[in-house]
Protein backbone atom coordinates (compact mmCIF):
# COMPACT_ATOMS: atom_id res chain seq x y z
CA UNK A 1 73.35 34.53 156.77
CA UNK A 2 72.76 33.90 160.50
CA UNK A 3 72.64 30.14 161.09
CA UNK A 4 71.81 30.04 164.78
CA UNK A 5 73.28 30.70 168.66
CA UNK A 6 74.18 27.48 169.92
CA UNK A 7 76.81 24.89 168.31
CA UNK A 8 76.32 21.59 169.04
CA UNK A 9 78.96 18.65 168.99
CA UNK A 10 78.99 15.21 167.38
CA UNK A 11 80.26 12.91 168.72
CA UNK A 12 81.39 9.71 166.70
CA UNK A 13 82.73 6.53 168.99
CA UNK A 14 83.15 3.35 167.02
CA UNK A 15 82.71 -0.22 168.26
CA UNK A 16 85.32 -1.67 171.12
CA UNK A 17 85.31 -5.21 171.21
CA UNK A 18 87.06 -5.35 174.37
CA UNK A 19 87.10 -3.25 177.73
CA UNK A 20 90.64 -2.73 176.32
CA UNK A 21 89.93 0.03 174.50
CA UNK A 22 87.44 1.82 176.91
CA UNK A 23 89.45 3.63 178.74
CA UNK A 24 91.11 5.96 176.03
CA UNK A 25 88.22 6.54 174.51
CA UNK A 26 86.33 7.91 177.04
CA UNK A 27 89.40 10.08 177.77
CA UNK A 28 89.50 11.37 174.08
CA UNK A 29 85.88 12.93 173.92
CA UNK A 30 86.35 14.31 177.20
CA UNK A 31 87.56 17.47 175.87
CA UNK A 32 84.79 17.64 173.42
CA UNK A 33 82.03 17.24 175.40
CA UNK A 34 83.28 19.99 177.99
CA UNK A 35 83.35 22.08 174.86
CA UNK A 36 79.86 21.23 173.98
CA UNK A 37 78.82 22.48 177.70
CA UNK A 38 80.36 25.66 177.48
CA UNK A 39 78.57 26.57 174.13
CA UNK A 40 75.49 25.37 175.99
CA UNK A 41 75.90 27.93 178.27
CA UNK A 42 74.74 30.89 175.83
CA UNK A 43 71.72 31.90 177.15
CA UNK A 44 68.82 32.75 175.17
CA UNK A 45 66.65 35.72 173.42
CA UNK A 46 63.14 35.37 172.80
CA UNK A 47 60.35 37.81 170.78
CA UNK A 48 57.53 38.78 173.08
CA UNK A 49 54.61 37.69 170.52
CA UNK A 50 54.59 37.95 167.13
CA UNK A 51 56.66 39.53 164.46
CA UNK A 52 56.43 43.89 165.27
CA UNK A 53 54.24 45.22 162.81
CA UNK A 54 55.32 49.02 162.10
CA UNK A 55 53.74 51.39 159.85
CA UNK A 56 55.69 54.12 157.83
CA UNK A 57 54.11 57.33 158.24
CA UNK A 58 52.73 59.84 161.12
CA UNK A 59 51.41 56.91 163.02
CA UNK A 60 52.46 56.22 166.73
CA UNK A 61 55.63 54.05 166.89
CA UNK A 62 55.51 50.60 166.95
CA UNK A 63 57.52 48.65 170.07
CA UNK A 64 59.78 45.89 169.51
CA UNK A 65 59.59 43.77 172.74
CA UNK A 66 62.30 40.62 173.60
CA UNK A 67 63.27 39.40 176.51
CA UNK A 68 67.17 37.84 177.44
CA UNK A 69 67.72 35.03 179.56
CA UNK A 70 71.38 35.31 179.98
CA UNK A 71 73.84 31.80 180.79
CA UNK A 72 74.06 30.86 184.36
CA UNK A 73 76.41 32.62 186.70
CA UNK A 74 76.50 35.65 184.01
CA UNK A 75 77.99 39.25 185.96
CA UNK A 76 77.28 42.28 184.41
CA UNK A 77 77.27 45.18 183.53
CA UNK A 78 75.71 43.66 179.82
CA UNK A 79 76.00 45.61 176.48
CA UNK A 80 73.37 44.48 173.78
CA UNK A 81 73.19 44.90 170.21
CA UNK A 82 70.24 44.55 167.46
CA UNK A 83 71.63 43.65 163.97
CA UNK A 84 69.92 43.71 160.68
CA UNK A 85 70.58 40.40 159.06
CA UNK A 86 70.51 38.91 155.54
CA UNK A 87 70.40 42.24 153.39
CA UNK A 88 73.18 44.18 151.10
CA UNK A 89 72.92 48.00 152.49
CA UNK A 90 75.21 49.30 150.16
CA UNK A 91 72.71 48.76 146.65
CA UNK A 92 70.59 51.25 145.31
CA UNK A 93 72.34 54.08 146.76
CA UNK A 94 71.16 53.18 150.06
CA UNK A 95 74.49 52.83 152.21
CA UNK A 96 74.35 51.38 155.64
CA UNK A 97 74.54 54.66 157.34
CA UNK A 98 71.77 55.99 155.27
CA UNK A 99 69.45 53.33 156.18
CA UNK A 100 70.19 53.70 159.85
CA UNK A 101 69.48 57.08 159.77
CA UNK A 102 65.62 56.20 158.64
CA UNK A 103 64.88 54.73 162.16
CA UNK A 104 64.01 56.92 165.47
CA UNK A 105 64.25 54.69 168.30
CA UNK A 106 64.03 55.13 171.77
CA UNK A 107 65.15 52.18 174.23
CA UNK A 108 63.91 50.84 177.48
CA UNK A 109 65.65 47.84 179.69
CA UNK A 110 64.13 46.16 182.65
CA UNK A 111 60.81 48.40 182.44
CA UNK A 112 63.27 51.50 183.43
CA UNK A 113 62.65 54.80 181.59
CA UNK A 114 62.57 55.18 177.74
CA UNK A 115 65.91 56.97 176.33
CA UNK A 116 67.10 58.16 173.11
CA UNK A 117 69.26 55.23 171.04
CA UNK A 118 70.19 55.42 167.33
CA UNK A 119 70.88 53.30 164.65
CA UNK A 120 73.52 53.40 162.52
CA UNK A 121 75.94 51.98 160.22
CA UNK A 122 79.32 50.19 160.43
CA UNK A 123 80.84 50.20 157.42
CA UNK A 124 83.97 52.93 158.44
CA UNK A 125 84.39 51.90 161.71
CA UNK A 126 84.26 48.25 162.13
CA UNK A 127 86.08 45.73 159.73
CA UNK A 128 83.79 43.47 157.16
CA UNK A 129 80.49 44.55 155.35
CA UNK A 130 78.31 47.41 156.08
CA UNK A 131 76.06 46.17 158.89
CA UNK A 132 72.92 48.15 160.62
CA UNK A 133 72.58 47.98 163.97
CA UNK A 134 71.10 49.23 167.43
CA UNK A 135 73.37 49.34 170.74
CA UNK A 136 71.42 49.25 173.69
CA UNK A 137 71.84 50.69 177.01
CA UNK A 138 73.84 48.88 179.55
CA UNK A 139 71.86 46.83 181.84
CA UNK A 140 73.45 44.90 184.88
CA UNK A 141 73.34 40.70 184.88
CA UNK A 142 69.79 39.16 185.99
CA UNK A 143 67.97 35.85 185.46
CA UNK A 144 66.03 38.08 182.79
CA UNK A 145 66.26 41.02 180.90
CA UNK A 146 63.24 42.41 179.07
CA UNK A 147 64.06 45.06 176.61
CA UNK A 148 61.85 47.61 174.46
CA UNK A 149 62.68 49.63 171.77
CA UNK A 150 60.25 51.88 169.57
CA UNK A 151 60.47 52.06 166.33
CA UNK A 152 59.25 55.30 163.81
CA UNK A 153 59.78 55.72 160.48
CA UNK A 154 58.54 58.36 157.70
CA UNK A 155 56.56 57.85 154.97
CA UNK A 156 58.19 56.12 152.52
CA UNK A 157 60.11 53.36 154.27
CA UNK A 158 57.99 50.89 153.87
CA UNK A 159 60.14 49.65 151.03
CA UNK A 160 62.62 48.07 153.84
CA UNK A 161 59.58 45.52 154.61
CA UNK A 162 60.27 42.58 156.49
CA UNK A 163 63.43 42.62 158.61
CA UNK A 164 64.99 39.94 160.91
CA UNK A 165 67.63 40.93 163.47
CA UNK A 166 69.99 39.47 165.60
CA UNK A 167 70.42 40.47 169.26
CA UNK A 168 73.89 39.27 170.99
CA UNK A 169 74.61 40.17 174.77
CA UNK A 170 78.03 40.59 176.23
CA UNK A 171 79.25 40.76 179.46
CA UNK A 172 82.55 43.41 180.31
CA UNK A 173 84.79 40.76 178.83
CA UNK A 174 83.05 40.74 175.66
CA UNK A 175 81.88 37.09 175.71
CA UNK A 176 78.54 36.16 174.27
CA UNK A 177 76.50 35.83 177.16
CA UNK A 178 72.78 35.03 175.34
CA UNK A 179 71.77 35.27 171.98
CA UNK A 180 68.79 35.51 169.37
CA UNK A 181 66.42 37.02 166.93
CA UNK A 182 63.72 39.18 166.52
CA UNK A 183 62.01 40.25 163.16
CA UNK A 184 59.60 43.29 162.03
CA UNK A 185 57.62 43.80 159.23
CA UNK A 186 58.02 47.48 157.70
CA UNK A 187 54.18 48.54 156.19
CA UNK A 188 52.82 51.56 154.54
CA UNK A 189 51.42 53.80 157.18
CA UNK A 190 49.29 57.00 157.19
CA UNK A 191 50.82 59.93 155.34
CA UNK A 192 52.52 62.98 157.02
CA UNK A 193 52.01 66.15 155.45
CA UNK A 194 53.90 69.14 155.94
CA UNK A 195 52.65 72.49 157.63
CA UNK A 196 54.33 75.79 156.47
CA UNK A 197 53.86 78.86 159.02
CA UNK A 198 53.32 82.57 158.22
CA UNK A 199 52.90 85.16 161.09
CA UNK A 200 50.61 88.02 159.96
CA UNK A 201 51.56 92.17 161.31
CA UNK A 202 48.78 91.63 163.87
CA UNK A 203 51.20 88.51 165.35
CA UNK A 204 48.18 86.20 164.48
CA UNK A 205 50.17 82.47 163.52
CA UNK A 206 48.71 80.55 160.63
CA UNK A 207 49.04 77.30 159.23
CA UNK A 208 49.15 75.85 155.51
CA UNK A 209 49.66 72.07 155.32
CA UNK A 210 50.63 70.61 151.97
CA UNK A 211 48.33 69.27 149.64
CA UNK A 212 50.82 66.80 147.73
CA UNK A 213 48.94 68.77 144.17
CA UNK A 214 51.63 70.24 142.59
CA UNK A 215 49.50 72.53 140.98
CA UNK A 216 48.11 73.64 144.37
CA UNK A 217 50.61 72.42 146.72
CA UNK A 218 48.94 74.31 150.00
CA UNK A 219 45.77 73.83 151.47
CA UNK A 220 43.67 76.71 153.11
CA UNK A 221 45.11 78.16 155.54
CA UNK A 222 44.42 77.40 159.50
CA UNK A 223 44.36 80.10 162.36
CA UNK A 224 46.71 79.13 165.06
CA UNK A 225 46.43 81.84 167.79
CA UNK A 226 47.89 85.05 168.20
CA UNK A 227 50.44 86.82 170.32
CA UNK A 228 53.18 85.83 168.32
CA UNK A 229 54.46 89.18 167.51
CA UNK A 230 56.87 88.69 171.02
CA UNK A 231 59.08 86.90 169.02
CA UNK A 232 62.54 88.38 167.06
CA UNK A 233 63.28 85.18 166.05
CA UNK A 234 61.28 81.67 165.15
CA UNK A 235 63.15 78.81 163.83
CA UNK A 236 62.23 75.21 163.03
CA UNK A 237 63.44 71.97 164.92
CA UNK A 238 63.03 69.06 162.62
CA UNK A 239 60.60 69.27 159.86
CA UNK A 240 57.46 71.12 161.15
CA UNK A 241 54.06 68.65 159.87
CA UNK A 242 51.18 66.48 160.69
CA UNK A 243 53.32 64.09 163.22
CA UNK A 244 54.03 66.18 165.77
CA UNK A 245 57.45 64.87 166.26
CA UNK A 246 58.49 68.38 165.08
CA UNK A 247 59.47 71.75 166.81
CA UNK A 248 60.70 75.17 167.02
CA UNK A 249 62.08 77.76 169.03
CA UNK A 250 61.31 80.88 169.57
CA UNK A 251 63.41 84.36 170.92
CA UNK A 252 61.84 86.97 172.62
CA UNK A 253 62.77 90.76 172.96
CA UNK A 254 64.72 90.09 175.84
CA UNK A 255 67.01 87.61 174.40
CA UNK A 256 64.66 84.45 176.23
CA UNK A 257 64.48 81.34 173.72
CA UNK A 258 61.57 79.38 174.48
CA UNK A 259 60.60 75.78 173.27
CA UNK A 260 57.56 74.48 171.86
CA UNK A 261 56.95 71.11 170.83
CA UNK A 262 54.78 69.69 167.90
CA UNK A 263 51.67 68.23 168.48
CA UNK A 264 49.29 66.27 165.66
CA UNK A 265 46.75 68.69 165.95
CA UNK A 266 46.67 71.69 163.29
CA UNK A 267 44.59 73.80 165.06
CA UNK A 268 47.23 73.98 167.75
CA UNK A 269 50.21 72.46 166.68
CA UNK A 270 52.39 72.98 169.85
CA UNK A 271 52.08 72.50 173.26
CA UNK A 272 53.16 75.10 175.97
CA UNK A 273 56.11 77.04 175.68
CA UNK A 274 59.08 75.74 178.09
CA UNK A 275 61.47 78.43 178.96
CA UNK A 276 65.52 77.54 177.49
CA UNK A 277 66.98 80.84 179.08
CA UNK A 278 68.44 83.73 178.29
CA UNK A 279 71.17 85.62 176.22
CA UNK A 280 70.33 84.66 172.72
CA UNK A 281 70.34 87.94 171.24
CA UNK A 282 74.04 87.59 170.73
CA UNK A 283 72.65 85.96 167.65
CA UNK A 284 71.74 87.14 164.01
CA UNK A 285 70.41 84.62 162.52
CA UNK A 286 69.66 80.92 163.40
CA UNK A 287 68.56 77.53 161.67
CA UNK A 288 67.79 74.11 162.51
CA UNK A 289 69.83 71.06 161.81
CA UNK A 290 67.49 68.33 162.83
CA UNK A 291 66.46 68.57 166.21
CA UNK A 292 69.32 70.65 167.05
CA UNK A 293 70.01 74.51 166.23
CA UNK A 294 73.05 76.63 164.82
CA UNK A 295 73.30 80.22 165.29
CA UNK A 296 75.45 83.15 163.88
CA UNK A 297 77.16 85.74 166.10
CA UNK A 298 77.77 88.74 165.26
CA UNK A 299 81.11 88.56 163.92
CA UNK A 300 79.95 85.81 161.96
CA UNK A 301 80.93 82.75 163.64
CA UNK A 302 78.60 79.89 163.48
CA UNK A 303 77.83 77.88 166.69
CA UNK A 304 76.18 74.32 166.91
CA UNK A 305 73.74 73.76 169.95
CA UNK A 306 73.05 69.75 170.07
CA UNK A 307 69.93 68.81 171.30
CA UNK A 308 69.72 67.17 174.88
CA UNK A 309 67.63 64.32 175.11
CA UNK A 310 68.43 63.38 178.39
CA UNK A 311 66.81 66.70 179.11
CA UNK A 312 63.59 67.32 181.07
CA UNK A 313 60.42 68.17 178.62
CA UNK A 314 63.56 68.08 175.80
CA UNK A 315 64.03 71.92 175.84
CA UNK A 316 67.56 71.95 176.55
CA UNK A 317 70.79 72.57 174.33
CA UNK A 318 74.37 70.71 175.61
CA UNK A 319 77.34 73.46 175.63
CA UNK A 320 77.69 75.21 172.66
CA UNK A 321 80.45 74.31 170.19
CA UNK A 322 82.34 76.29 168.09
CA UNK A 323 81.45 75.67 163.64
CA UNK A 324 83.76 78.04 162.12
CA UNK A 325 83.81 82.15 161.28
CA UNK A 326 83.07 83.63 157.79
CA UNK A 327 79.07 83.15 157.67
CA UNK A 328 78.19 86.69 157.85
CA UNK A 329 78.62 86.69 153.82
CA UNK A 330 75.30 85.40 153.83
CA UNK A 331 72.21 87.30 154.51
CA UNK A 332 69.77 84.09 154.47
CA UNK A 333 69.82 80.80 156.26
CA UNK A 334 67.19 78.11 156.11
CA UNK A 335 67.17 74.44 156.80
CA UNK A 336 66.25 70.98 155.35
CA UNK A 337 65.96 67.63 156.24
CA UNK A 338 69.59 67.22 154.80
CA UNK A 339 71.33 70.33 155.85
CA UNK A 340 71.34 73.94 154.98
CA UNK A 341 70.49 76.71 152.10
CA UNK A 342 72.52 80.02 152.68
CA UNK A 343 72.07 82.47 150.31
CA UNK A 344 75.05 85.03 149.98
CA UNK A 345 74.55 89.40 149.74
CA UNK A 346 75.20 88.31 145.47
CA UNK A 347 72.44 86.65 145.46
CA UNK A 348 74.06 83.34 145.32
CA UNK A 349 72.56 80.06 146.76
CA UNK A 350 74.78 77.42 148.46
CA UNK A 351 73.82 74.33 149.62
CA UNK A 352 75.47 72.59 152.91
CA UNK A 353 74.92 68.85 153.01
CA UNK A 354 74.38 67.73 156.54
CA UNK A 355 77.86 65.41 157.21
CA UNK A 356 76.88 61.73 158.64
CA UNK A 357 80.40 60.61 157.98
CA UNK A 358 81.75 58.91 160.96
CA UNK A 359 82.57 59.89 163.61
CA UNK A 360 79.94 62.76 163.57
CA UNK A 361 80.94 65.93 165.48
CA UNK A 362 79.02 68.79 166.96
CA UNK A 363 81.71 70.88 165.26
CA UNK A 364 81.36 70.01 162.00
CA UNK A 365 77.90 69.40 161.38
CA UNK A 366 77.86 70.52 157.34
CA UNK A 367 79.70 69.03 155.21
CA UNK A 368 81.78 71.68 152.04
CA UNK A 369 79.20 73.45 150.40
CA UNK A 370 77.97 73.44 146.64
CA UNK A 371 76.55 75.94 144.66
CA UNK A 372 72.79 76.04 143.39
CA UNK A 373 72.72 78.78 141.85
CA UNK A 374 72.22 82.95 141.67
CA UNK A 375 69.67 85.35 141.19
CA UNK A 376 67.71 84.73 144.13
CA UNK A 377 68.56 88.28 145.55
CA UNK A 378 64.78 89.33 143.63
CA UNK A 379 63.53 87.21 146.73
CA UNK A 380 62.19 88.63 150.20
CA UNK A 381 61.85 85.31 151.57
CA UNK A 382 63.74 81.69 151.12
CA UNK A 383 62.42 78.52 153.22
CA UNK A 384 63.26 75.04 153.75
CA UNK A 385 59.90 73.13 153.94
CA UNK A 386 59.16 69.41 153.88
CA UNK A 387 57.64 67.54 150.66
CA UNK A 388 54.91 69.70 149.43
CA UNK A 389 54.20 68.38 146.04
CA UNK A 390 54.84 64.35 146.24
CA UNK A 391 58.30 63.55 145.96
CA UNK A 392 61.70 65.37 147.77
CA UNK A 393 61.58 68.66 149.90
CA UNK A 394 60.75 71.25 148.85
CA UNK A 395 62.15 75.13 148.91
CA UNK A 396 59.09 78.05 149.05
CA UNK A 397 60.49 81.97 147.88
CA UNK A 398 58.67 85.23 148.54
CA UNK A 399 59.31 88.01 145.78
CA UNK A 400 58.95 91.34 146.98
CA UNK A 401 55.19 91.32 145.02
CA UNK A 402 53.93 89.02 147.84
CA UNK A 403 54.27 85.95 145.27
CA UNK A 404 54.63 82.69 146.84
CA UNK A 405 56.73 80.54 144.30
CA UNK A 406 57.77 76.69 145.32
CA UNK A 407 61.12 74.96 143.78
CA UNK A 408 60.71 71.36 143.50
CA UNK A 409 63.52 69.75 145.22
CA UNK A 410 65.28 67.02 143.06
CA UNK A 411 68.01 64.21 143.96
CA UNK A 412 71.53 65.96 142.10
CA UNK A 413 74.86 65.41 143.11
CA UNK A 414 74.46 63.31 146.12
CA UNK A 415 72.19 65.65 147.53
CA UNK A 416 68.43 67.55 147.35
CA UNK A 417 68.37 70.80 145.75
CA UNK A 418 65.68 73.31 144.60
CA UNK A 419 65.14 73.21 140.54
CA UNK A 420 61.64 74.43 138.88
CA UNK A 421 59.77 76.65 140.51
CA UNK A 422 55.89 76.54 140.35
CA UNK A 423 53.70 79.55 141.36
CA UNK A 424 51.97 78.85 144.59
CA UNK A 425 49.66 82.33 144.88
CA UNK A 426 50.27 85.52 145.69
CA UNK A 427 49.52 87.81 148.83
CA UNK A 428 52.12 86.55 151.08
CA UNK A 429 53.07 89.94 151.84
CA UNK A 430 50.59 89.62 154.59
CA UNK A 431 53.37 87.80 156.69
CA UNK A 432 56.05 89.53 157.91
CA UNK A 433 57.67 85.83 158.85
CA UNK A 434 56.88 82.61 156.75
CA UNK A 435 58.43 79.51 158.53
């Protein structure tokens, strides 16, 4: 447990009867009090206000705000670091890298533009316990720093609830240079709900968002707008629902990918398109992986596109990266939050995990697949989709009757996987997509 920034001294001196004796003394605790006055030079960090409130769920983040007052004569350039105190990460199957990977953050020092940072967990690449924690972006020496970082969680988290932190700065030599805490309280916020997309043969978009009934898991429908026939290709960015802090992308006949982003508005759930460029019908198939996007050539080699945030409106990729060959045995690819489904031409479903093992590499971005199971050849259709009937995601299969049926994902194996399916309706033959 964190017991504090500054160490203090005591100093014990005894009685001198005579002027004797003075003189040594004084020259003993000399040493110790210089000591004392270099631990008093750790500067400080302080909360701005109260404890951060943040709710779990599709509201807007919450923003922690501190501010650093650095020792005197401090040079930069500073590195920061938030820490999660006082907690055991690795109990109820909650390791420390899975519990950084519940936080979106983005970070802003000295009132300079907001940036991507994540969270994550130390446990294989630092020595001692599993620790959570937030590195900051490099900020050169002042008088004061003020930092602010957003914090957004899902639905769900609230279980984390109150959290105190640590925040150490270090100059280039790696000496503490100020120190403190912050704390945040982790609340139930308002739910999310999934949407699932079907595009109709006139190119008219609809949305269903889930109902959390899982004996009606979709509401009624919602029209969208129409002129989506353009597209070859549509494929998910993150987990398409009520937050808006999904996406997709979408190729046209020409080979253009386009990007829209989610909004929190059904009726029109993305904003205008932004133009990626051009040459994407190289591909045969595509799926998302979080925010970023694989794709399958045509001789069957998988490629990883990682998202840029850095990137103006966030439309761009970074340099593609090479995944591996062999994934033209599979004639279906969908995502979820945790990786991949690829079903092969048996009729076999495989499930990739999504690899967070350290270090994390565009070129390995699944981890070895396991096997679900067969016979889902009978279907015309197989999607990812987010929670639809109150507990894990969920998968959503097409027969080639127009039946909708859901699988209820379930926690197996270190992983979610479909299981029971439930009837959802029929008719779905309507769509010639369903994302």
């Amino acid at each position: 447990m964190h017991r504090g920034w500054v160490v203090a001294a005591a100093l014990l001196a005894g009685a001198a009867p005579s002027a004797l004796v003075a003189a040594p003394a004084v020259a003993a605790t000399a040493p110790v009090a210089a000591e004392a006055a270099v631990a008093a030079e750790v500067g400080t960090v302080v909360q701005d206000g109260a404890r951060t409130r943040v709710p779990a769920g599709v509201d807007d983040p919450a923003t922690l705000r501190f501010t650093a007052a650095p020792a005197a004569g401090t040079t930069g350039p500073l590195t920061a670091r938030v820490e999660l105190l006082d907690r055991d990460w690795d109990t109820g199957g909650m390791s420390d890298y899975r519990v950084g990977a519940l936080f979106r953050s983005t970070c802003s020092v000295a009132g300079g533009p907001a940036q991507y940072c994540g969270w994550s967990g130390t446990s294989m690449t630092e020595p001692g316990p599993g620790r959570v924690v937030l590195d900051l972006p490099v900020a050169p020496a002042a008088d004061r720093i003020a930092y602010a970082v957003t914090l957004d969680l899902d639905e769900g988290a609230e279980w984390l609830g109150g959290l105190d932190a640590s925040v150490t700065l270090k100059d280039a030599a790696g000496t503490v240079v100020a120190g403190g805490r912050v704390g945040f309280d982790v609340v139930k916020g308002t739910p999310y709900r999934p949407l699932l997309f079907g595009r109709d043969r006139d190119g008219v978009l609809w949305s269903y968002m889930a109902s959390r009934d899982p004996a009606a898991p979709l509401d009624r429908r919602v029209r969208v707008g129409g002129g989506w026939q353009q597209y070859t290709a549509i494929v998910p960015l993150n987990e398409l629902d009520t937050s808006g802090l999904g996406g997709l992308v979408a190729r046209d006949r020409a080979g253009v990918l386009w990007f829209y982003k989610g909004t929190n508005d059904r009726a029109a759930p993305f904003e205008p398109r932004v133009r990626i460029g051009g040459g994407w019908n190289a591909y045969t198939a595509f799926t998302g992986i979080r925010d970023s996007l694989v794709a399958r050539d045509a001789d069957g080699v998988l490629w990883h596109y990682v998202r840029d945030h850095g990137a103006t409106g966030g439309a761009v990729f970074e340099p593609r990266v090479r995944v591996g060959g062999g994934w033209n045995t599979y004639d279906a690819l969908t995502s979820l939050d945790d990786g991949a489904l690829a079903r092969d031409k048996a009729g076999v479903l495989w499930k990739y995990e999504r690899d967070t093992a350290p270090p994390v590499l565009p070129s390995r971005p699944y981890e070895r697949r396991n096997q679900v199971g067969g016979g889902w050849q009978v279907y015309t259709a197989v999607v990812g989709t987010g929670d639809l009937h109150g507990g894990h995601d969920d998968v959503v299969a097409r027969d080639a009757r127009g039946r909708l049926w859901m699988y209820r994902g379930e926690w197996r194996n270190g992983g979610v996987v479909p299981t029971t399916r439930t009837l959802v309706g029929g008719g779905w033959n309507t769509y010639d997509l369903i994302f």
